[in-house]
N, C-alpha and C. Protein backbone atom coordinates (compact mmCIF):
# COMPACT_ATOMS: atom_id res chain seq x y z
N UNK A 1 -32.41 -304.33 -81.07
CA UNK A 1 -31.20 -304.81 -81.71
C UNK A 1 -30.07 -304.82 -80.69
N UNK A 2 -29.22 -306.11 -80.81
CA UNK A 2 -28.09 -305.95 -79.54
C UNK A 2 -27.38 -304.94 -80.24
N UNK A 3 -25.87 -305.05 -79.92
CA UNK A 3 -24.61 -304.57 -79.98
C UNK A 3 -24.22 -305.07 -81.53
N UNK A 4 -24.09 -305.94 -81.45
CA UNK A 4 -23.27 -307.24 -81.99
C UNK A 4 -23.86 -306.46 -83.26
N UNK A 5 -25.31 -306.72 -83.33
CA UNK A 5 -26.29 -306.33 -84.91
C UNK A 5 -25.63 -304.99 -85.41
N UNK A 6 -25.86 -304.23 -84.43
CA UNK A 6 -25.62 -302.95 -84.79
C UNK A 6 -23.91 -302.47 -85.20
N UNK A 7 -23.15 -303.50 -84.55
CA UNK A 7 -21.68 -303.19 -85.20
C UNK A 7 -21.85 -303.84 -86.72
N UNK A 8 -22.52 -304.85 -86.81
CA UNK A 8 -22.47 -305.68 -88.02
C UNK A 8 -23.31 -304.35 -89.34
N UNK A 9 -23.81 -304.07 -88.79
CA UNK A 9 -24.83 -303.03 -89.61
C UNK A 9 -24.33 -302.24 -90.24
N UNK A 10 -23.63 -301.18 -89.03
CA UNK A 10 -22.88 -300.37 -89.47
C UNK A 10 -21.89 -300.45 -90.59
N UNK A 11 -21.11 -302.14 -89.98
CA UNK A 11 -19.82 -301.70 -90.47
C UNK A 11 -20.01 -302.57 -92.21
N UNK A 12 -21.18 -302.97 -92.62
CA UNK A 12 -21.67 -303.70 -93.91
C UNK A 12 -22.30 -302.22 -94.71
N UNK A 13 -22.68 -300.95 -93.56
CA UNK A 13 -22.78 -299.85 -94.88
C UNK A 13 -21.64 -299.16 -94.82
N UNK A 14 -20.74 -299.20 -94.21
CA UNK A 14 -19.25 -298.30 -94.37
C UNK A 14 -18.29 -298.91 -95.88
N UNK A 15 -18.91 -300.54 -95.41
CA UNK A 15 -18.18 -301.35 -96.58
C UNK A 15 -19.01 -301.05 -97.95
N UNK A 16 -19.68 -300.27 -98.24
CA UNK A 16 -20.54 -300.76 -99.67
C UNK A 16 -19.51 -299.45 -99.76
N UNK A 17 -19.51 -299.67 -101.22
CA UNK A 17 -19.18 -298.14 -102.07
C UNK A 17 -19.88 -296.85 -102.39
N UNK A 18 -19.57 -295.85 -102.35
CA UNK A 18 -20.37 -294.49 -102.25
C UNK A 18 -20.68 -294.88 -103.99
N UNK A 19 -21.55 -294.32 -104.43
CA UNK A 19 -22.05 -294.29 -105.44
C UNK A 19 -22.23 -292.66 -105.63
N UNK A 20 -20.95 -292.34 -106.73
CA UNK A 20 -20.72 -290.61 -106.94
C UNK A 20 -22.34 -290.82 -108.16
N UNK A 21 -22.61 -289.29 -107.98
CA UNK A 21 -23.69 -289.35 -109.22
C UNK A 21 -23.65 -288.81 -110.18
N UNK A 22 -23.85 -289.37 -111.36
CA UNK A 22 -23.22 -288.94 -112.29
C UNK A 22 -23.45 -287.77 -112.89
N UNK A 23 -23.12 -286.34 -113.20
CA UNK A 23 -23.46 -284.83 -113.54
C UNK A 23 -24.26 -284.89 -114.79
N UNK A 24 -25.72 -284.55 -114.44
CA UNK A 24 -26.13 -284.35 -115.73
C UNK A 24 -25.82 -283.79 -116.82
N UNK A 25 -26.54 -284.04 -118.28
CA UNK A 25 -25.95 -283.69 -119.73
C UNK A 25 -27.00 -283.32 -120.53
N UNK A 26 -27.43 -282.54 -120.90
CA UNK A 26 -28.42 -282.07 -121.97
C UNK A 26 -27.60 -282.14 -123.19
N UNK A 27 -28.62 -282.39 -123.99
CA UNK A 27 -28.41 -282.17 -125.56
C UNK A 27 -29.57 -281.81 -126.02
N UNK A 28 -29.74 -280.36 -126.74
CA UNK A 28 -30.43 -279.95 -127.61
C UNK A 28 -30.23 -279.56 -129.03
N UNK A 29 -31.47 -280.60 -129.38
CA UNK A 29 -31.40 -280.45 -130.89
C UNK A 29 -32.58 -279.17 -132.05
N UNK A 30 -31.78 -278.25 -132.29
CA UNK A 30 -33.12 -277.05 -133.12
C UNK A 30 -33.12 -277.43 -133.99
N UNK A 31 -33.84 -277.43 -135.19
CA UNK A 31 -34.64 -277.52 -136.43
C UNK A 31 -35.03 -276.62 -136.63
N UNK A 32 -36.13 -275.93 -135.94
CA UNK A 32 -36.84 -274.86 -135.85
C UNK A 32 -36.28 -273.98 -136.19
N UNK A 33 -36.86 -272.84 -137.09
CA UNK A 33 -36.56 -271.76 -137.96
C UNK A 33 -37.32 -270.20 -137.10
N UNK A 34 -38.36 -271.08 -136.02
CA UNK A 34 -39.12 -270.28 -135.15
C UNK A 34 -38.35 -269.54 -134.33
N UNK A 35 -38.25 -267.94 -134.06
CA UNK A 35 -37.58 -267.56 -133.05
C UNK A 35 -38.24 -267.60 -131.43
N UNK A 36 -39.54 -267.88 -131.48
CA UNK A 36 -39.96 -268.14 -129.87
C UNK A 36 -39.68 -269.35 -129.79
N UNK A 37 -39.60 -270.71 -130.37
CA UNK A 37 -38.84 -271.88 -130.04
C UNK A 37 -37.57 -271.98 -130.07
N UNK A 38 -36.49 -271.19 -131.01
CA UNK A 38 -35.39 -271.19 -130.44
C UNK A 38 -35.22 -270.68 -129.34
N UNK A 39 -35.78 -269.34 -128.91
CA UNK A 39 -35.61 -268.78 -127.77
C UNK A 39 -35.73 -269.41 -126.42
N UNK A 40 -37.02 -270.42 -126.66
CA UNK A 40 -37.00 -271.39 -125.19
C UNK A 40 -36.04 -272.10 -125.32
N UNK A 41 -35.90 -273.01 -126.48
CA UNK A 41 -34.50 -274.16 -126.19
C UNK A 41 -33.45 -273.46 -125.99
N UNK A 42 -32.95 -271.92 -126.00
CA UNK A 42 -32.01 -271.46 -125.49
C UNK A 42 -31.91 -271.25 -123.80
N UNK A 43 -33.64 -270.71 -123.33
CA UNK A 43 -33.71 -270.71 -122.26
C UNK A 43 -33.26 -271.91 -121.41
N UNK A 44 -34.30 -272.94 -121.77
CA UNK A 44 -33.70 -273.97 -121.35
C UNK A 44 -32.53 -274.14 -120.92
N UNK A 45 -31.81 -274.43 -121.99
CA UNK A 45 -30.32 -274.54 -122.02
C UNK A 45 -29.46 -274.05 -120.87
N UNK A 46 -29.46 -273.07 -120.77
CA UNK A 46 -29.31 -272.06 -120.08
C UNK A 46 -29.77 -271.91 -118.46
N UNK A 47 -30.89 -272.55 -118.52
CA UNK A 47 -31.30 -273.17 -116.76
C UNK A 47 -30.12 -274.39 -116.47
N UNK A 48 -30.12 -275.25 -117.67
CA UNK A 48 -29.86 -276.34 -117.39
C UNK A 48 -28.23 -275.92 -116.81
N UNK A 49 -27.46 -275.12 -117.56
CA UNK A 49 -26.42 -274.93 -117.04
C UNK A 49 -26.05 -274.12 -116.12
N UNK A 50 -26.84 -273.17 -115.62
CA UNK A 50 -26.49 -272.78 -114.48
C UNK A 50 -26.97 -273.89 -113.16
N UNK A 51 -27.85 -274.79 -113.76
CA UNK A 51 -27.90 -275.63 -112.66
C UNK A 51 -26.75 -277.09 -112.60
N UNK A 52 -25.50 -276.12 -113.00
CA UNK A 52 -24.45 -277.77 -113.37
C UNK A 52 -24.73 -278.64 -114.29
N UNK A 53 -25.62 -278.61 -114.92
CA UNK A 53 -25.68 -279.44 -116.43
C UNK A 53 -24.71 -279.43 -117.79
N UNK A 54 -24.00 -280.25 -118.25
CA UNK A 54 -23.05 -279.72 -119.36
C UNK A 54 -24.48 -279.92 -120.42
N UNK A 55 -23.98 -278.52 -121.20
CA UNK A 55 -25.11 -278.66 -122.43
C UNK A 55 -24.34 -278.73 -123.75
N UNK A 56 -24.89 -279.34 -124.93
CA UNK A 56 -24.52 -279.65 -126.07
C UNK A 56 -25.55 -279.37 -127.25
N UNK A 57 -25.63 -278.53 -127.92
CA UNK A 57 -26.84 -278.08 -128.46
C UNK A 57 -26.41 -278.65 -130.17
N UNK A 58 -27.04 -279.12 -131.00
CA UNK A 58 -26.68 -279.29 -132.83
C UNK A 58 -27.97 -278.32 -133.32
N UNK A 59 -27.55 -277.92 -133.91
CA UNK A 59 -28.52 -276.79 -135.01
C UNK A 59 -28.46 -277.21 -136.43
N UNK A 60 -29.34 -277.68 -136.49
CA UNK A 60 -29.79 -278.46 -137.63
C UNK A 60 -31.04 -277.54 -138.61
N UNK A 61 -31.18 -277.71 -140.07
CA UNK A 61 -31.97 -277.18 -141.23
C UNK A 61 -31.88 -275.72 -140.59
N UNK A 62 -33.55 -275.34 -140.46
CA UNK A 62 -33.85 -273.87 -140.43
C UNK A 62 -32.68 -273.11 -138.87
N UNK A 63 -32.42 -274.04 -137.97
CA UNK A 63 -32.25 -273.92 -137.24
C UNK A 63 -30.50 -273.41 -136.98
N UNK A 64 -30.32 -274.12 -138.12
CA UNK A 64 -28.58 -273.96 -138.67
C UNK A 64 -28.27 -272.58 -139.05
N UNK A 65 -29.36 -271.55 -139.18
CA UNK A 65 -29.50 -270.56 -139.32
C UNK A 65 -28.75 -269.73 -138.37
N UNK A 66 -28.64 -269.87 -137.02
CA UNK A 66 -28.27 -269.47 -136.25
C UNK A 66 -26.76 -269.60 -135.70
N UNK A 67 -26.18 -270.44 -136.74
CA UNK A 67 -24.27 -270.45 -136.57
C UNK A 67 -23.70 -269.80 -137.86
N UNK A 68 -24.95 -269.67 -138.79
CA UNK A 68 -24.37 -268.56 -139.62
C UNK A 68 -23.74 -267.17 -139.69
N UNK A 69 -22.77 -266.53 -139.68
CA UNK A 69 -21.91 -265.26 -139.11
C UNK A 69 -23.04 -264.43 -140.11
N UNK A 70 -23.08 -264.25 -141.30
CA UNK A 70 -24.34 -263.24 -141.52
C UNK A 70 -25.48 -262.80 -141.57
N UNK A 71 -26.06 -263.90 -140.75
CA UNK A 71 -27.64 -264.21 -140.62
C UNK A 71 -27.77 -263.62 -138.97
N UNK A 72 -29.28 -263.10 -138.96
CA UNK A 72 -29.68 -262.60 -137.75
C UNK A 72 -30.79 -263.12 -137.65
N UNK A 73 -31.30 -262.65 -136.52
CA UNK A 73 -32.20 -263.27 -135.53
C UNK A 73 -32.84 -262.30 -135.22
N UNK A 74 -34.32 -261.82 -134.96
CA UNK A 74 -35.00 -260.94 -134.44
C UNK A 74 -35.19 -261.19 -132.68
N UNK A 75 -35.57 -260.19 -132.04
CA UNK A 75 -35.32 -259.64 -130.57
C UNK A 75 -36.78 -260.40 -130.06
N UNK A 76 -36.40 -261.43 -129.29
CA UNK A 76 -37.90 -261.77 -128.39
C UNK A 76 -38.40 -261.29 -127.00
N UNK A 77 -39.36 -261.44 -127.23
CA UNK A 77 -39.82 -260.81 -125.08
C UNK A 77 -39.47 -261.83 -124.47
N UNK A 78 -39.23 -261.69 -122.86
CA UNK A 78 -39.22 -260.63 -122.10
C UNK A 78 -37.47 -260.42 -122.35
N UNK A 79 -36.93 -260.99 -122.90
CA UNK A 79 -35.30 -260.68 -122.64
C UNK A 79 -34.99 -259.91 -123.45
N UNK A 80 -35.73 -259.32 -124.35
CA UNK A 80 -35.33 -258.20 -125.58
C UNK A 80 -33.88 -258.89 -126.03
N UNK A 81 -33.78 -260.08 -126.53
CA UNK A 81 -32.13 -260.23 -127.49
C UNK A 81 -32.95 -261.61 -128.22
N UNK A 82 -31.98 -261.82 -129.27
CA UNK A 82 -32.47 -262.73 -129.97
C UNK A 82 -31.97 -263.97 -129.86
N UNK A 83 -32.47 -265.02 -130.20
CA UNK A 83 -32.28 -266.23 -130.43
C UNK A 83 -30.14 -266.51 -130.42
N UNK A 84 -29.94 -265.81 -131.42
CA UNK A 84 -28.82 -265.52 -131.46
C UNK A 84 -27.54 -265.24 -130.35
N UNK A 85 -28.21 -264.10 -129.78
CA UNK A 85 -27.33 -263.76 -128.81
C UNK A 85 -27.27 -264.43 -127.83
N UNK A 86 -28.62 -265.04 -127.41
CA UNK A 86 -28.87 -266.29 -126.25
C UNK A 86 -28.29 -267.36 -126.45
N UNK A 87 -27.95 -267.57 -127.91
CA UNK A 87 -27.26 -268.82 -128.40
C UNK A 87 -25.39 -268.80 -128.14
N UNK A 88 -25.15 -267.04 -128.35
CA UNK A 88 -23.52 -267.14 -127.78
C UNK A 88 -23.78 -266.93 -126.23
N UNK A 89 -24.44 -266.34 -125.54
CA UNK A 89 -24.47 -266.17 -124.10
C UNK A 89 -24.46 -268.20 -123.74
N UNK A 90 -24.55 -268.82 -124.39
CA UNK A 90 -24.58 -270.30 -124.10
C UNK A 90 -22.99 -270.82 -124.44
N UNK A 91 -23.18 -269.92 -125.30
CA UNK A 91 -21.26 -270.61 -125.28
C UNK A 91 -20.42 -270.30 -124.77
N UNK A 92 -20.79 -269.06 -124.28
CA UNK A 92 -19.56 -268.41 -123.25
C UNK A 92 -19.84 -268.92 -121.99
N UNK A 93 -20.92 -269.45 -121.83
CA UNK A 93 -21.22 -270.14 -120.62
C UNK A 93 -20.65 -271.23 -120.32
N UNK A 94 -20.22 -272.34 -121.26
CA UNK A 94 -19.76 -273.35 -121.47
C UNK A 94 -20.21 -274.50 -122.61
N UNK A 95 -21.44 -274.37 -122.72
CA UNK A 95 -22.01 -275.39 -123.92
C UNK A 95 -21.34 -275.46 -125.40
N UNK A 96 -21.21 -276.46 -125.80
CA UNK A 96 -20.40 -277.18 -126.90
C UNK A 96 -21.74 -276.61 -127.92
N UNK A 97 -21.48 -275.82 -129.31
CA UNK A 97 -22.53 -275.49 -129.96
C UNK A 97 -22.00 -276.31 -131.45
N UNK A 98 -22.69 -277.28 -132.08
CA UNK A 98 -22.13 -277.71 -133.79
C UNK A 98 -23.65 -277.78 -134.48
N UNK A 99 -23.35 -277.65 -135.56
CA UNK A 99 -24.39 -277.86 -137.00
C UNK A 99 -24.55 -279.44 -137.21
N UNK A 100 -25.30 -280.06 -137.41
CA UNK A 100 -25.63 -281.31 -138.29
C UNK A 100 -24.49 -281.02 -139.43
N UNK A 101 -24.00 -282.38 -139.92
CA UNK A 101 -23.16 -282.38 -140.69
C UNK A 101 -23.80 -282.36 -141.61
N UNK A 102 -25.04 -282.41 -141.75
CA UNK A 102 -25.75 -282.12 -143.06
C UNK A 102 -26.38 -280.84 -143.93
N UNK A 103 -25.70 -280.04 -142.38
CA UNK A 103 -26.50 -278.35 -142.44
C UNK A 103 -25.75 -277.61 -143.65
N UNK A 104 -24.17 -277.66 -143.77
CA UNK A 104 -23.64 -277.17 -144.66
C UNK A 104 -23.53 -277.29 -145.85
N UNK A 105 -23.38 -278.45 -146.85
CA UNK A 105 -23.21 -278.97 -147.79
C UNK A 105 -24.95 -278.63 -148.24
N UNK A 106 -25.68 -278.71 -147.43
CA UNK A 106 -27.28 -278.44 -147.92
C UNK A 106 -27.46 -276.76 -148.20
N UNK A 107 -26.98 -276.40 -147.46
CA UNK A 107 -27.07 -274.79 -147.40
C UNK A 107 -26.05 -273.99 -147.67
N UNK A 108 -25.36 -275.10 -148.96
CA UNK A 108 -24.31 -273.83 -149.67
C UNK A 108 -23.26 -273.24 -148.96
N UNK A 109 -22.89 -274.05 -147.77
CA UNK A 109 -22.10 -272.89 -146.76
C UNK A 109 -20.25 -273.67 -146.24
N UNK A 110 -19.69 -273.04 -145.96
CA UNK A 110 -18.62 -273.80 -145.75
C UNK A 110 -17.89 -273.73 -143.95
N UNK A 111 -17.37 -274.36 -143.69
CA UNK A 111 -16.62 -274.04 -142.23
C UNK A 111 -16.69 -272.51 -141.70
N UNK A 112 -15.92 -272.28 -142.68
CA UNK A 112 -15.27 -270.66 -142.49
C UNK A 112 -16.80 -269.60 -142.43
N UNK A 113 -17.95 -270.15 -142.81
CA UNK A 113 -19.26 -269.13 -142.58
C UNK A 113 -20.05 -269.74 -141.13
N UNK A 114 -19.40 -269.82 -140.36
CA UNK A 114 -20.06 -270.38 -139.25
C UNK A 114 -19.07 -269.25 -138.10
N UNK A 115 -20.44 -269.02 -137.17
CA UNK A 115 -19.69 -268.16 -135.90
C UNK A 115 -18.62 -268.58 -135.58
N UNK A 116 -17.83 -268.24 -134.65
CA UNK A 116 -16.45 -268.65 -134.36
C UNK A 116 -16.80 -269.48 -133.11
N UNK A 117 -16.64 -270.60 -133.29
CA UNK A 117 -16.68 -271.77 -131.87
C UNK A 117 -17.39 -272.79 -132.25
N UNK A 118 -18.79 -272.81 -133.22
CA UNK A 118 -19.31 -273.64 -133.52
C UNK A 118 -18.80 -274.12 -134.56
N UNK A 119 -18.63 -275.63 -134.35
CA UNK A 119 -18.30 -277.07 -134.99
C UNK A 119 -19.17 -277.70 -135.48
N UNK A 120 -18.46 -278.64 -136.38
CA UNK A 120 -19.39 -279.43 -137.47
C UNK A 120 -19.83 -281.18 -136.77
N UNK A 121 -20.80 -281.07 -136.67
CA UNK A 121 -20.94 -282.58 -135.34
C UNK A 121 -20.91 -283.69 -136.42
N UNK A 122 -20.20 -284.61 -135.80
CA UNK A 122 -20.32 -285.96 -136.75
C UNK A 122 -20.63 -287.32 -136.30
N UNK A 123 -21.47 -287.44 -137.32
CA UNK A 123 -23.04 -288.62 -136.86
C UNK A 123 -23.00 -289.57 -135.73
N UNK A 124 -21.47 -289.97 -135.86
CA UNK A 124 -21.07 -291.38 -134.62
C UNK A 124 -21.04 -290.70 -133.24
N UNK A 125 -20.19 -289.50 -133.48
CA UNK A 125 -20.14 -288.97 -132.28
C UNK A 125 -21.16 -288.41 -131.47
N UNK A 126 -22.41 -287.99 -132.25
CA UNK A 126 -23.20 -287.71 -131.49
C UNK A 126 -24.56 -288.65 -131.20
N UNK A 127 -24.20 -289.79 -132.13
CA UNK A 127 -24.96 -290.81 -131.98
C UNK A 127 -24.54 -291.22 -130.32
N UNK A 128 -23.11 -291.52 -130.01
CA UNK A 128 -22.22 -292.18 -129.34
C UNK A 128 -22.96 -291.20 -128.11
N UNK A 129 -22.92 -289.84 -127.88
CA UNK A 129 -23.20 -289.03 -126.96
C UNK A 129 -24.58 -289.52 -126.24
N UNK A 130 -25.69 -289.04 -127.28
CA UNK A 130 -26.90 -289.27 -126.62
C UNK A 130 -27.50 -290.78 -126.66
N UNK A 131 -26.67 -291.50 -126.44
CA UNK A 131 -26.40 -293.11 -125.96
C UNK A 131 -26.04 -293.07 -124.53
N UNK A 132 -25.80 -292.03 -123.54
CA UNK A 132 -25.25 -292.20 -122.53
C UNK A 132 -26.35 -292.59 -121.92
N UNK A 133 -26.33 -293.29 -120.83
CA UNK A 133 -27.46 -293.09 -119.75
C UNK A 133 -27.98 -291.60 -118.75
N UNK A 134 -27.00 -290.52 -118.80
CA UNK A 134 -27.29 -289.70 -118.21
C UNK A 134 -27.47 -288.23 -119.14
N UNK A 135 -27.46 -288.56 -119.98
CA UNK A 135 -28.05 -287.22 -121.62
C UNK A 135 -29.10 -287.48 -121.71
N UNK A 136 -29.46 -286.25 -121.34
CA UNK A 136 -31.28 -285.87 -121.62
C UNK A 136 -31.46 -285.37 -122.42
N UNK A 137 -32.53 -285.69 -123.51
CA UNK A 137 -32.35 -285.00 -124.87
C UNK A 137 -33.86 -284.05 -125.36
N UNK A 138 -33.59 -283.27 -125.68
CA UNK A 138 -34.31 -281.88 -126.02
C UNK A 138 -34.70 -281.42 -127.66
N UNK A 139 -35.65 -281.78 -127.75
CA UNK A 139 -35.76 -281.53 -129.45
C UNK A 139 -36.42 -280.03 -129.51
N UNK A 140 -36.63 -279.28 -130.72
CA UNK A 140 -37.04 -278.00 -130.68
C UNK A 140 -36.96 -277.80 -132.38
């Protein structure tokens, strides 16, 4: 290659635009009433964000169980804590935690019986979410 090529080369990749990448996004969705499947989709979760992932979890039917303030969760191996506690260790971490808007009105329950932080998700918006190209989505 002369000179000439190689200035031309160069200076046609200086000109393209950096292409930033875009920060991954999990969304996990529980159902599950199971405490060793909540427990992994918590794990999960939980990789995902210490590896820079924003996470967004909805707890839906049996699973809605777990934003309830008087409901508990039994203790799984190897982390000895439950479903539960892995579920606020996720919010203090940063992850956005809401119920299906269908969880409450089904299960007798109102705003005010939900842990303190978790929100009531609504259908567009989370339709709108895991529409992105970069939300990876997690069922459980």
């Amino acid at each position: 290659m002369n000179k000439l090529s190689i200035t031309l080369a160069l200076g046609f990749a200086c000109a393209l635009p950096a292409h930033a990448q875009t920060p991954a996004e999990v969304f996990v969705g529980i159902n599950s009433g199971v405490a060793q499947t909540q427990g992994v989709a918590m794990v999960l979760a939980s990789q995902a964000l210490a590896q820079k992932a924003a996470v967004r979890v909805l707890l839906c039917s049996d699973g809605g169980q777990l934003a309830v303030k008087d409901k508990e969760s039994a203790a799984i191996k190897p982390m000895n804590k439950s479903p539960k506690e892995l579920l606020q260790g996720l919010m203090k971490a940063g992850a956005k935690v809401e119920v299906c808007a269908l969880f409450l009105p089904n299960a007798d329950l109102k705003p005010t019986d939900l842990v303190e932080g978790i929100g009531v998700a609504k259908p567009a918006d989370v339709a709108a979410y895991i529409l992105q190209p970069n939300v990876k989505t997690l069922s459980f």
